[in-house]
N, C-alpha and C. Protein backbone atom coordinates (compact mmCIF):
# COMPACT_ATOMS: atom_id res chain seq x y z
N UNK A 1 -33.03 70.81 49.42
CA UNK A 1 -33.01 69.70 48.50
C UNK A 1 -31.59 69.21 48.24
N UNK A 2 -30.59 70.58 48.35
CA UNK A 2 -29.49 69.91 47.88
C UNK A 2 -28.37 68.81 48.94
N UNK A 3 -29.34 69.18 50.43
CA UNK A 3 -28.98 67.78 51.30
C UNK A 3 -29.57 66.71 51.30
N UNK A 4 -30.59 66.50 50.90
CA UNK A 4 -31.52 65.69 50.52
C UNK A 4 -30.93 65.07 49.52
N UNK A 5 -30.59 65.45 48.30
CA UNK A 5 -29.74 64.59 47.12
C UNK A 5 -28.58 64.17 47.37
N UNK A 6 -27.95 64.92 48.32
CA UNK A 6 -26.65 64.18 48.87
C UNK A 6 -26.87 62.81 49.82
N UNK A 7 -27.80 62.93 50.66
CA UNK A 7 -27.98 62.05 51.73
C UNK A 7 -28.08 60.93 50.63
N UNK A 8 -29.41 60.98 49.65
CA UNK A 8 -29.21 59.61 48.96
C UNK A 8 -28.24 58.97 48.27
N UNK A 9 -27.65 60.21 47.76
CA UNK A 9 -26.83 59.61 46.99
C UNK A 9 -25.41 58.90 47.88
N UNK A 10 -25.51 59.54 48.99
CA UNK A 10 -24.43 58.54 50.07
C UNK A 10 -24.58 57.69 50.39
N UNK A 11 -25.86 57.13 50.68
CA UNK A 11 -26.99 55.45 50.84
C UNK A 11 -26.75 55.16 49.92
N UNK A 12 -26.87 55.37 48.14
CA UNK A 12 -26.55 54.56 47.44
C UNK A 12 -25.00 54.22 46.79
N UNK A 13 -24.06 55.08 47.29
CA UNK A 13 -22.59 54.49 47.04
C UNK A 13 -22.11 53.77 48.84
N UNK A 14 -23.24 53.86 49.51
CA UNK A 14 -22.44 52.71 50.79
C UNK A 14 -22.83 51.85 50.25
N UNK A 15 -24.07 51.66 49.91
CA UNK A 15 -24.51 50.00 49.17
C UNK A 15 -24.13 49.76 47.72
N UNK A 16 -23.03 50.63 47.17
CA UNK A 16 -22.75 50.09 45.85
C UNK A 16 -23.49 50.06 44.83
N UNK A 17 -24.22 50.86 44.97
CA UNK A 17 -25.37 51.34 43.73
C UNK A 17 -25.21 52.48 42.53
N UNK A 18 -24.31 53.16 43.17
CA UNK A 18 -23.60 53.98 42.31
C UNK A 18 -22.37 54.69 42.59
N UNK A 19 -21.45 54.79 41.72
CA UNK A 19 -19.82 54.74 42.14
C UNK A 19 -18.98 56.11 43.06
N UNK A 20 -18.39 56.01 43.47
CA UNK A 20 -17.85 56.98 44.61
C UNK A 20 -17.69 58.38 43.73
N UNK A 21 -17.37 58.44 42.93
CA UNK A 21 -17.64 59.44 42.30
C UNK A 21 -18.73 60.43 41.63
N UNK A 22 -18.41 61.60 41.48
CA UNK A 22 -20.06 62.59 41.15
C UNK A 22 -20.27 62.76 40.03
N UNK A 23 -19.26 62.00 38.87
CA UNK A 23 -19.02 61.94 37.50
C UNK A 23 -20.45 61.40 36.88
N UNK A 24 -20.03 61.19 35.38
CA UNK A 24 -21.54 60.94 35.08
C UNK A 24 -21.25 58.83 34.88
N UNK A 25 -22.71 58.49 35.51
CA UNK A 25 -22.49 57.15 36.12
C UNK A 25 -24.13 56.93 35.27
N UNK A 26 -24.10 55.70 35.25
CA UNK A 26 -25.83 54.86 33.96
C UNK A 26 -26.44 54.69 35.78
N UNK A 27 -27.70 55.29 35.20
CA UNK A 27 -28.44 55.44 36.30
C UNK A 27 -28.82 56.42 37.07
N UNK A 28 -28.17 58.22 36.79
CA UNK A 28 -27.60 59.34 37.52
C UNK A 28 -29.01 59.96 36.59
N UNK A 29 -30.22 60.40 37.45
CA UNK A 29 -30.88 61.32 36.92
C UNK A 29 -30.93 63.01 37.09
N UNK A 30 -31.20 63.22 35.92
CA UNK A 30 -30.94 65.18 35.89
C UNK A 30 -32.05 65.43 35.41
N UNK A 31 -32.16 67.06 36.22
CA UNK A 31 -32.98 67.71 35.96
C UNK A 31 -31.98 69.18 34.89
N UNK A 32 -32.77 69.60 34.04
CA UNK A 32 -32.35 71.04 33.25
C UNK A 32 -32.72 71.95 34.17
N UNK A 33 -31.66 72.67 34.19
CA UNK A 33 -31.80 73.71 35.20
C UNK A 33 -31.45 75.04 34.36
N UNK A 34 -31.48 74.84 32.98
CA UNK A 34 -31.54 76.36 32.14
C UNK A 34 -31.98 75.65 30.83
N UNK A 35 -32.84 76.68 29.68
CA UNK A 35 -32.89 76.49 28.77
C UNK A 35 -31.69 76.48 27.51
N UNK A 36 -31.93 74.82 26.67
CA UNK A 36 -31.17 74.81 25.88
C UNK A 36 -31.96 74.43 24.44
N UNK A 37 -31.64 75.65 23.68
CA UNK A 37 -32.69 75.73 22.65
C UNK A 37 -31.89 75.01 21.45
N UNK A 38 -30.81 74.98 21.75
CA UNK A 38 -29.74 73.92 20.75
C UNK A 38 -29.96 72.45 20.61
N UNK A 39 -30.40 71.96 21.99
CA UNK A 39 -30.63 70.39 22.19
C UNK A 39 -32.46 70.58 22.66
N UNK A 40 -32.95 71.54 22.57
CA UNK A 40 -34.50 71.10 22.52
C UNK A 40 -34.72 70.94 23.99
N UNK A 41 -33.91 71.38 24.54
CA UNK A 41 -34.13 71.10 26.42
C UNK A 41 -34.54 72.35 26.92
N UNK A 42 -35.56 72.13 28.01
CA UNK A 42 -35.86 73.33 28.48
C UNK A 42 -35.76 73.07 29.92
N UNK A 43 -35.81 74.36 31.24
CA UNK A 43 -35.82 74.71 32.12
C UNK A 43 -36.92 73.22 32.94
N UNK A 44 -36.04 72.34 33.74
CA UNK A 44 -37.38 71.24 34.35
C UNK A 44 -37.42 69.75 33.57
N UNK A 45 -36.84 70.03 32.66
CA UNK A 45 -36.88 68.54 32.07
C UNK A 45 -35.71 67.46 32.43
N UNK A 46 -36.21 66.37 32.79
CA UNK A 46 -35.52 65.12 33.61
C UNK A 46 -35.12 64.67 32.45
N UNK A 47 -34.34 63.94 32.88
CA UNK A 47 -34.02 62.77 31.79
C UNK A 47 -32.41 61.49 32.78
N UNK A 48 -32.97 60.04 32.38
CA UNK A 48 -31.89 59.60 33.10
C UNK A 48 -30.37 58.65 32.15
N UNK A 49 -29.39 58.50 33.05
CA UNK A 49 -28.42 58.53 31.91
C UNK A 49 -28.26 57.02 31.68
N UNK A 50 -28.19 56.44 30.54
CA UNK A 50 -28.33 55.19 30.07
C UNK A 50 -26.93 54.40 29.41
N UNK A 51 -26.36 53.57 29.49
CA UNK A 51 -25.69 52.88 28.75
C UNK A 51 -26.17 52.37 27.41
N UNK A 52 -25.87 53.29 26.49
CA UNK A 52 -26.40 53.10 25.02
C UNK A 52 -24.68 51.67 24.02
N UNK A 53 -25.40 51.14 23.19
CA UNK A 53 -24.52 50.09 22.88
C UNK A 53 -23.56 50.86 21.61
N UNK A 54 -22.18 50.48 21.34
CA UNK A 54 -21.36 51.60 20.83
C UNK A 54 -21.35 50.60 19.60
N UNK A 55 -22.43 51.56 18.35
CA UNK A 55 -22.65 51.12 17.34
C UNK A 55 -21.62 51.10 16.08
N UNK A 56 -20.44 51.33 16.30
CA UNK A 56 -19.35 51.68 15.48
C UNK A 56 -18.85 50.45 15.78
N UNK A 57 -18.20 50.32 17.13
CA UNK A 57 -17.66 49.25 18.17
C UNK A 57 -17.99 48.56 18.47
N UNK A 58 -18.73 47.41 18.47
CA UNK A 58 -19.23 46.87 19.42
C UNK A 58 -18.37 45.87 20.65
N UNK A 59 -17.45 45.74 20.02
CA UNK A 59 -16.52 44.88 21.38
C UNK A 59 -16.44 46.01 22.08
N UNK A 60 -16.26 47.11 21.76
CA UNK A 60 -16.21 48.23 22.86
C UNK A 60 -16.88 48.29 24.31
N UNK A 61 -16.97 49.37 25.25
CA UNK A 61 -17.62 49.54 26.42
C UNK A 61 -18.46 50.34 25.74
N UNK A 62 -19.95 49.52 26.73
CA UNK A 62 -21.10 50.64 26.10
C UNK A 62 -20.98 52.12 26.18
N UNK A 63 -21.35 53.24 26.03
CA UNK A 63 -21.34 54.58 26.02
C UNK A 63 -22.62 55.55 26.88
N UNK A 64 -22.06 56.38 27.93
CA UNK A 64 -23.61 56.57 28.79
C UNK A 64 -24.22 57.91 27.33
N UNK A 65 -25.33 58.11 27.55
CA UNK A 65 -26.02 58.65 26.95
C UNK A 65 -27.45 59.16 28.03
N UNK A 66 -27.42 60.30 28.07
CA UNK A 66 -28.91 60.69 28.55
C UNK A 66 -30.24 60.59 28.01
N UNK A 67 -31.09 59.91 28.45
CA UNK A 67 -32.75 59.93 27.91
C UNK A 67 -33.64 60.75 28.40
N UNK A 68 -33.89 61.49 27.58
CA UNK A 68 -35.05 62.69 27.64
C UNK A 68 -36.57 61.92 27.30
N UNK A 69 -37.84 62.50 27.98
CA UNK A 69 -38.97 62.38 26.68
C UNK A 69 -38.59 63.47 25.55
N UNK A 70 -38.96 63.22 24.58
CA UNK A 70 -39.30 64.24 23.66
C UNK A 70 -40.21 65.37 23.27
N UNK A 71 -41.15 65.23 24.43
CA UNK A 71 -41.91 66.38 24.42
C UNK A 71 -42.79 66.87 23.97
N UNK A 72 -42.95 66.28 22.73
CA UNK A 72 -44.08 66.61 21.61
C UNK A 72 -45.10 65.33 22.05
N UNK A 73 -45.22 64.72 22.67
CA UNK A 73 -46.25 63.77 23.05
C UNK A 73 -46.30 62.80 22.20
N UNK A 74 -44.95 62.53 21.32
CA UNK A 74 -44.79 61.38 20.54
C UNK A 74 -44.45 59.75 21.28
N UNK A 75 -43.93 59.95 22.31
CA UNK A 75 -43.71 59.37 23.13
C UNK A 75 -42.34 58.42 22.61
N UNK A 76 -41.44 59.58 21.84
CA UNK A 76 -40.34 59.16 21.27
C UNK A 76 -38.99 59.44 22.51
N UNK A 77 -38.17 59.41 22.68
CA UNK A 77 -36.86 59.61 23.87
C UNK A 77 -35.72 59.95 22.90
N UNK A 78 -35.34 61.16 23.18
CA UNK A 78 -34.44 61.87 22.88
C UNK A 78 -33.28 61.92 23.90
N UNK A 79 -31.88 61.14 22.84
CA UNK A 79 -30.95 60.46 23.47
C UNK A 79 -29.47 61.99 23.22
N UNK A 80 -29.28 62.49 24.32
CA UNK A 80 -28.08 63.38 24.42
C UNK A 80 -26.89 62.87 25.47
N UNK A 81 -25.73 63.37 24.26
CA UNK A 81 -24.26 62.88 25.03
C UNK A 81 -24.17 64.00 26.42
N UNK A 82 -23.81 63.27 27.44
CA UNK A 82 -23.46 64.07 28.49
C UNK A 82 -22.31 65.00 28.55
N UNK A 83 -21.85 65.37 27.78
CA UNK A 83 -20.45 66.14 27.70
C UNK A 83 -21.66 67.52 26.65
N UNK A 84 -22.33 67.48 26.06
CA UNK A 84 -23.49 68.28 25.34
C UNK A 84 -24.29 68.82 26.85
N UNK A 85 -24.59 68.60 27.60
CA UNK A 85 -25.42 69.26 28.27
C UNK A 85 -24.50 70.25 29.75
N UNK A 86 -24.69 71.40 29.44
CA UNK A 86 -23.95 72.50 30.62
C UNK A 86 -24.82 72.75 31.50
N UNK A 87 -26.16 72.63 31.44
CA UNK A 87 -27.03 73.35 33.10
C UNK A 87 -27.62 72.03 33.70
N UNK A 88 -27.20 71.20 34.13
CA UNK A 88 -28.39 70.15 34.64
C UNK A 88 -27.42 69.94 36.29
N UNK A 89 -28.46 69.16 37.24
CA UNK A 89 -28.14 68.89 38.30
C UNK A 89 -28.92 67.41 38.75
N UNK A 90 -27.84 66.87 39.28
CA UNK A 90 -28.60 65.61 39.88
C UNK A 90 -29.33 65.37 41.04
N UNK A 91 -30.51 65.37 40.29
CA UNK A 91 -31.81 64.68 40.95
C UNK A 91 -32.59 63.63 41.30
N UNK A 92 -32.69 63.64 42.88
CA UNK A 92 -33.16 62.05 43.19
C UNK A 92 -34.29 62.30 43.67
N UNK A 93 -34.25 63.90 44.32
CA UNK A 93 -35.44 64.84 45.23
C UNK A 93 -35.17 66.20 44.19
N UNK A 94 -36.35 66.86 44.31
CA UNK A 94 -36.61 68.12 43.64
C UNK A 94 -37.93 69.23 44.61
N UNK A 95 -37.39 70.31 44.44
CA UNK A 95 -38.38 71.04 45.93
C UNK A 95 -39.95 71.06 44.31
N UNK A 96 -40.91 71.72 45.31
CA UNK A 96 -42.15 71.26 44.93
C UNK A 96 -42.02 72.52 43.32
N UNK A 97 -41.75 73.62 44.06
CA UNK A 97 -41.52 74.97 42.62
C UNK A 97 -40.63 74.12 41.14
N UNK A 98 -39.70 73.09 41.75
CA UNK A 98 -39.16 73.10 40.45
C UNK A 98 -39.67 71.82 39.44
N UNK A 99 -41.00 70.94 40.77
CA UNK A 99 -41.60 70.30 39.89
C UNK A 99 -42.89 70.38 39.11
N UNK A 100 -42.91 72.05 39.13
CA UNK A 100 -44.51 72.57 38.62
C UNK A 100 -44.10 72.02 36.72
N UNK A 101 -45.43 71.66 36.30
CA UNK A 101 -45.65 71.59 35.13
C UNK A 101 -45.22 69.82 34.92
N UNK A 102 -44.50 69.17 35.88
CA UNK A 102 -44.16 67.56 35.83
C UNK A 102 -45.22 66.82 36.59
N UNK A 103 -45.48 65.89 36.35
CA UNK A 103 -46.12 64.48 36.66
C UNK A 103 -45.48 63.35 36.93
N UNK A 104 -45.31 62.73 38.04
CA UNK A 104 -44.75 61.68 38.14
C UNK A 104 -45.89 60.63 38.51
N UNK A 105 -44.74 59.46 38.51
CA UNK A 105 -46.40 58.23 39.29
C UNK A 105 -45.74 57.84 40.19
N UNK A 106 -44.94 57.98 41.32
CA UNK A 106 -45.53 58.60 42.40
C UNK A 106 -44.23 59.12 43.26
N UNK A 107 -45.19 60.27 44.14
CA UNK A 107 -44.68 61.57 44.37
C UNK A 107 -44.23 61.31 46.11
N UNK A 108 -43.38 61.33 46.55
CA UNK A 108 -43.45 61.78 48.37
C UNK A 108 -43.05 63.34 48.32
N UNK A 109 -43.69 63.71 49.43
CA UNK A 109 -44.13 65.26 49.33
C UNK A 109 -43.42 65.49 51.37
N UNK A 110 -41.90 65.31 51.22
CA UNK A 110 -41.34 65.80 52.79
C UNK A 110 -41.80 67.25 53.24
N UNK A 111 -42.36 67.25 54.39
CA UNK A 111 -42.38 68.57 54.79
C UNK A 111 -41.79 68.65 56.20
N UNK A 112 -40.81 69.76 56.08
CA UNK A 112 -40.01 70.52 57.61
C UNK A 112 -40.34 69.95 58.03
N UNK A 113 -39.42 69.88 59.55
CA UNK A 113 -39.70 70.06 60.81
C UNK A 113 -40.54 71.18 61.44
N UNK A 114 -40.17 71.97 61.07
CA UNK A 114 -40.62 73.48 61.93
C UNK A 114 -41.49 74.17 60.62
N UNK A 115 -42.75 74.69 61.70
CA UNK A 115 -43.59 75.71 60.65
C UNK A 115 -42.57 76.41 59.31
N UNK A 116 -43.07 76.74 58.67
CA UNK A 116 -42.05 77.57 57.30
C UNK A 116 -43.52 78.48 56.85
N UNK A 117 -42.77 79.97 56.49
CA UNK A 117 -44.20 80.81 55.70
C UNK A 117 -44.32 80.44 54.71
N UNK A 118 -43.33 79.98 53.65
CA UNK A 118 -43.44 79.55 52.57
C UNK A 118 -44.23 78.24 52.41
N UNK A 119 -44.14 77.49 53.23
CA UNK A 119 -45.36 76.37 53.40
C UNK A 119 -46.79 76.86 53.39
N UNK A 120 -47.47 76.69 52.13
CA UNK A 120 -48.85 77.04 52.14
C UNK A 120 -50.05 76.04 51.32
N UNK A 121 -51.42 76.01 51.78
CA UNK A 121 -52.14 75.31 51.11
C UNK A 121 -51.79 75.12 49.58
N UNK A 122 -51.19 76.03 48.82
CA UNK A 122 -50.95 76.10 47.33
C UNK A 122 -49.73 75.27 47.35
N UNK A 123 -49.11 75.17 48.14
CA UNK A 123 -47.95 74.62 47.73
C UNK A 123 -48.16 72.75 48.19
N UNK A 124 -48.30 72.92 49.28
CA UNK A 124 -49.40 71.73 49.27
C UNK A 124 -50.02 70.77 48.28
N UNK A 125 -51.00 71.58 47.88
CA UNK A 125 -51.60 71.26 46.69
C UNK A 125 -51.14 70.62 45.34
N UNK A 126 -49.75 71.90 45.09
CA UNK A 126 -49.15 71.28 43.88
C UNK A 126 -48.30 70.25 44.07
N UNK A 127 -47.87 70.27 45.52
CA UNK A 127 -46.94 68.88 45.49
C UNK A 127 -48.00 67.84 45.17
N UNK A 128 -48.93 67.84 45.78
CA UNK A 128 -50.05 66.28 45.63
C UNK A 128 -50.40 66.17 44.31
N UNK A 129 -50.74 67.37 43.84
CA UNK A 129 -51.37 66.78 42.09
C UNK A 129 -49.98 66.62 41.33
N UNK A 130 -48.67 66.94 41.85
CA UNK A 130 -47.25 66.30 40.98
C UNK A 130 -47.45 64.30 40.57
N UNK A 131 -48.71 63.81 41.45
CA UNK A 131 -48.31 62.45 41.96
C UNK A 131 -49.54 62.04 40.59
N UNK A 132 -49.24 61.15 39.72
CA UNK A 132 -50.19 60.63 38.88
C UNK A 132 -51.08 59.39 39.51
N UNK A 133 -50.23 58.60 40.00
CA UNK A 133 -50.63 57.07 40.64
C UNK A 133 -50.92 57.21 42.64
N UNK A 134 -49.74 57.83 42.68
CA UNK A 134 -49.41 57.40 44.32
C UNK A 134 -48.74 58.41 44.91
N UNK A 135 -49.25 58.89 46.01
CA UNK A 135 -48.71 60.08 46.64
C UNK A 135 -48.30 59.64 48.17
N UNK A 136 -47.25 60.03 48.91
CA UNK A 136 -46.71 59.69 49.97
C UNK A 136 -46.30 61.09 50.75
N UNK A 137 -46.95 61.27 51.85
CA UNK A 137 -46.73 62.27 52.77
C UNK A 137 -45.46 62.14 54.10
N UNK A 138 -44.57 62.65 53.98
CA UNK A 138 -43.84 62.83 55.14
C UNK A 138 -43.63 64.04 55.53
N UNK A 139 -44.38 63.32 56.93
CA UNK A 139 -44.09 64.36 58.26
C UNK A 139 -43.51 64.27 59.58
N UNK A 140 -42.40 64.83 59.83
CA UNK A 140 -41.82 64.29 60.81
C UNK A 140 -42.09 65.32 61.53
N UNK A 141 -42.62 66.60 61.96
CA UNK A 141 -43.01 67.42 62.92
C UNK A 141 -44.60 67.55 63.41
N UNK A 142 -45.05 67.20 64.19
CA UNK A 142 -46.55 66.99 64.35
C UNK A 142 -47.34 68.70 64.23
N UNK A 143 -48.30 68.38 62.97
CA UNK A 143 -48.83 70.05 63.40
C UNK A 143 -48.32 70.66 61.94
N UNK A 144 -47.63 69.98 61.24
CA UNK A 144 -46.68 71.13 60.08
C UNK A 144 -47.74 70.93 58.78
N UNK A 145 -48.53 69.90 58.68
CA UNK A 145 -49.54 69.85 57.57
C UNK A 145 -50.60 70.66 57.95
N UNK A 146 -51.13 70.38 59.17
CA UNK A 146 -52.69 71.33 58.95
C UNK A 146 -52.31 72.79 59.12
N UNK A 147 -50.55 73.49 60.28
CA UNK A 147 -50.83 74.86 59.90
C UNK A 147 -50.43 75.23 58.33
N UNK A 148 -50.20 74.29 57.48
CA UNK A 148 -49.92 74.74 56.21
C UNK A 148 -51.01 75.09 55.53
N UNK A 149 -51.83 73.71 55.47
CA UNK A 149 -52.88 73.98 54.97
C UNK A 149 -54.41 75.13 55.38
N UNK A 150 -53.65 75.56 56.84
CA UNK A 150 -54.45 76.77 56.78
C UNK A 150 -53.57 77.90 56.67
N UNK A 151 -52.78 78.10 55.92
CA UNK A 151 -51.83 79.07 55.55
C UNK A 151 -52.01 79.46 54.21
N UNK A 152 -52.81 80.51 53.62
CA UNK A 152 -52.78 81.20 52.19
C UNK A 152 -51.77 82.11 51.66
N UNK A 153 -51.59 81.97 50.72
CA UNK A 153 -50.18 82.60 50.09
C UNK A 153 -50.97 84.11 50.43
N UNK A 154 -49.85 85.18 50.63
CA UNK A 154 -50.11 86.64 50.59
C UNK A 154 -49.53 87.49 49.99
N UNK A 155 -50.12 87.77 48.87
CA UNK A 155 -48.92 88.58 47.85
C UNK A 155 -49.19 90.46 48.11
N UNK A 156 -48.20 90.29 47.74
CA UNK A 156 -47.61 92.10 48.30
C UNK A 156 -46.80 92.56 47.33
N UNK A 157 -47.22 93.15 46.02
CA UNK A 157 -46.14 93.18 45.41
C UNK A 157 -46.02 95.29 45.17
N UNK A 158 -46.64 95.68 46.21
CA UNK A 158 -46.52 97.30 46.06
C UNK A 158 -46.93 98.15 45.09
N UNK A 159 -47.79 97.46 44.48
CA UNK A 159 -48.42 98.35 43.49
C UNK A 159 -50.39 98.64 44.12
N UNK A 160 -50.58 99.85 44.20
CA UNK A 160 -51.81 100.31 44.26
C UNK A 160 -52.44 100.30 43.32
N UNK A 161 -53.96 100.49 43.63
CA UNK A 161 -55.34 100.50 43.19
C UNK A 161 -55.47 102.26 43.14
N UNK A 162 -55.75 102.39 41.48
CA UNK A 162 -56.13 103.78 41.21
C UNK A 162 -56.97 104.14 40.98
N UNK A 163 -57.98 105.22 41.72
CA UNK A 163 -59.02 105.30 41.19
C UNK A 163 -59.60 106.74 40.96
């Protein structure tokens, strides 16, 4: 994933979409990548960074600010300064594990080139129900969806049956 977020993000500073730098830029979405029980953020939550208007100032330059949902299903957006948040990473792509428990409207679901064991019907699965509206499959290796989907996870975790 983390070439995958680079590749785009190099398409969008050749076309001037966002600035040569990896600083924080209006438009730069993050994912939480640790829990922060100080700002109400947890492990998985997106949020993208906004030019909020500088209410003290206003001849001033606007001020970026990050937008969260809020979580409680108020459907309120919880606005944090980017210099406040220490675990997040920028996300344009996210692998399928770190989008369990999210919903988007709509999802492309890349899979390898080459067979992978970790590719399995379950994983499969959860990438497609990530998609609320619209789901988009890429496959650039012929053959890598159906041996997935006949591929079941096999857990082994060394503990016996006592009897």
């Amino acid at each position: 994933m983390e070439g995958l977020n680079q590749r785009i993000a190099s398409a969008l500073k050749r076309h001037k979409l966002i600035p040569f730098d990896y600083g924080w830029y209006i438009g730069r979405p993050v994912l939480v990548t640790r829990n922060d029980y100080g700002l109400g953020l947890m492990n998985g939550d997106i949020g993208i960074t906004l030019a909020m208007p500088n209410a003290r100032e206003p001849d001033k330059p606007w001020l970026p600010r990050v937008a969260f949902p809020a979580g409680d299903g108020s459907g309120r957006i919880k606005w944090v300064l980017p210099s406040r948040l220490q675990a997040v990473e920028t996300v344009f792509a996210m692998t399928v594990h770190k989008s369990q428990g999210s919903e988007f409207t709509h999802t492309a679901l890349v899979l390898p080139d080459a067979p992978n064991p970790i590719l399995t019907r379950e994983l499969i699965y959860t990438g497609i129900t990530r998609a609320r509206d619209w789901f988009t499959l890429v496959e650039s290796g012929r053959g890598i969806l159906d041996e997935a989907v006949l591929r079941e996870v096999t857990r082994v975790s060394g503990l016996g049956v006592i009897e």
